[in-house]
C-alpha atoms as a PDB file:
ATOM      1  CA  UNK A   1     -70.343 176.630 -67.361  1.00  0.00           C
ATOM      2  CA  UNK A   2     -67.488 176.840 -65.041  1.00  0.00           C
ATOM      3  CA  UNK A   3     -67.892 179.055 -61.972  1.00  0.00           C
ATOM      4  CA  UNK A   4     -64.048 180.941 -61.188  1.00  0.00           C
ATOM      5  CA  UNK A   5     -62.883 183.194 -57.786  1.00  0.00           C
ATOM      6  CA  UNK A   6     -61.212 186.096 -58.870  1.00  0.00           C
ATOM      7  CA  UNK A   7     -58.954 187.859 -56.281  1.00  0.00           C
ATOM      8  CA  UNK A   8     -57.063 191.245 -56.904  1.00  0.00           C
ATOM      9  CA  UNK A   9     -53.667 190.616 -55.975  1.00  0.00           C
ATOM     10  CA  UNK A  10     -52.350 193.940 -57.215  1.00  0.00           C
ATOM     11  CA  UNK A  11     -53.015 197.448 -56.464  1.00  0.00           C
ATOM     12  CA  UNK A  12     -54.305 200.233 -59.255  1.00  0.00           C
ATOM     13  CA  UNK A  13     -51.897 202.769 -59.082  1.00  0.00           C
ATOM     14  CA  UNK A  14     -49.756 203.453 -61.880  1.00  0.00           C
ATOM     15  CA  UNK A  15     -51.829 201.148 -64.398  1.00  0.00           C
ATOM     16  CA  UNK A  16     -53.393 202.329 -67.614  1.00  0.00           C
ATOM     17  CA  UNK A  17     -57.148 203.374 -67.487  1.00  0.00           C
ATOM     18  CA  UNK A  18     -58.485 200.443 -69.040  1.00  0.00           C
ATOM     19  CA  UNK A  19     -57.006 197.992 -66.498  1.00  0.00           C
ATOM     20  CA  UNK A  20     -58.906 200.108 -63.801  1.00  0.00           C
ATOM     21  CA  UNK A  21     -62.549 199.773 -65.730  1.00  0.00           C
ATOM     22  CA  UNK A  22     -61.831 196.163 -66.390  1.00  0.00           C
ATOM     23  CA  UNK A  23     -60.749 195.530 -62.694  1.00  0.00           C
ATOM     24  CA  UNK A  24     -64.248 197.322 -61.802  1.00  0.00           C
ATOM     25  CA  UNK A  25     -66.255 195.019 -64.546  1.00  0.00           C
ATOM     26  CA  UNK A  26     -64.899 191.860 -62.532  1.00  0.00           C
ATOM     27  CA  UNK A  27     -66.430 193.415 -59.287  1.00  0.00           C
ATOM     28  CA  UNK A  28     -62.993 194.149 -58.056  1.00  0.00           C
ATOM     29  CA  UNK A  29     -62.552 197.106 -55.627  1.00  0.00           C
ATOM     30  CA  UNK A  30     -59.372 196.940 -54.071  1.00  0.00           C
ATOM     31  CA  UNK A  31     -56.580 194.644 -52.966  1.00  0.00           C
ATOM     32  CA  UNK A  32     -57.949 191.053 -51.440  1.00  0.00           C
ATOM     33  CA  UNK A  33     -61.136 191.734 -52.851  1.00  0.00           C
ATOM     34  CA  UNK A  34     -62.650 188.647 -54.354  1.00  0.00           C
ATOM     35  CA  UNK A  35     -65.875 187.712 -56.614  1.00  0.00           C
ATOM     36  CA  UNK A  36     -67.216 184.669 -58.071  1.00  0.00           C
ATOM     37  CA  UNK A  37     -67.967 184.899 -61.708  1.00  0.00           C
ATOM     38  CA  UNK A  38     -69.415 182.601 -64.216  1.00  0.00           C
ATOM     39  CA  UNK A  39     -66.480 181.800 -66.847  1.00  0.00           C
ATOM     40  CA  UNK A  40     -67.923 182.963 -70.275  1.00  0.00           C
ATOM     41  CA  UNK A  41     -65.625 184.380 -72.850  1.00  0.00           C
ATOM     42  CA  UNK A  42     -65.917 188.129 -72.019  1.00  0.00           C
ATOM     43  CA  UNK A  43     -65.179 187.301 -69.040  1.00  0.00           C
ATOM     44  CA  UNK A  44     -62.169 185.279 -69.646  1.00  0.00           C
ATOM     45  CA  UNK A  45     -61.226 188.498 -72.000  1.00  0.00           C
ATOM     46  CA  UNK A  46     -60.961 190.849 -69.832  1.00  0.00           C
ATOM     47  CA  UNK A  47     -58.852 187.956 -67.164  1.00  0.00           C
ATOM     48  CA  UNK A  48     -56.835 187.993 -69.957  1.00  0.00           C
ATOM     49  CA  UNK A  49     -56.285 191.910 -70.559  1.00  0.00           C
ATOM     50  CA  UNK A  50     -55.200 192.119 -66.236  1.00  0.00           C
ATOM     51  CA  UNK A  51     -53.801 188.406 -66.025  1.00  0.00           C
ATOM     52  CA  UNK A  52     -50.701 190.301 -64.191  1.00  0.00           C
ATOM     53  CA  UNK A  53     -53.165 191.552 -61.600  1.00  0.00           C
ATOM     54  CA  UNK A  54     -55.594 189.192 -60.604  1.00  0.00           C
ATOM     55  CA  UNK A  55     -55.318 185.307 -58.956  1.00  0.00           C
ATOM     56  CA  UNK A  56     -58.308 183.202 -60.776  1.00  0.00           C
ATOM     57  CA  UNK A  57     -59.224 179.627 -59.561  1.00  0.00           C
ATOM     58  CA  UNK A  58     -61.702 177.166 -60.108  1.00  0.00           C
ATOM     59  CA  UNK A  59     -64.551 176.688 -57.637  1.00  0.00           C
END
């Protein structure tokens, strides 16, 4: 499976509730804050849900 790099790019003010508790299932804490994630599809779901929030690349 394909290994990705999420980064926050986006701060969590103002967003809905479920964009915070997705944020925190990617291991994502704050602004800048990165993780390395295998790429299965829940994980690609919940990209998808805060896709305006996050910067995802390939490793």
């Amino acid at each position: 499976m394909k290994k990705v790099r999420i980064t926050q790019i986006k701060g969590i003010v103002r967003v809905l509730p479920e964009h915070k508790v997705n944020l925190a299932a990617l291991g994502l804490h704050g602004v800048d804050s990165t993780n390395e994630l295998t790429l299965t599809p829940a994980i690609q779901g919940i990209i998808n849900r805060v896709r305006h929030m996050v910067k995802v690349e390939e490793i």
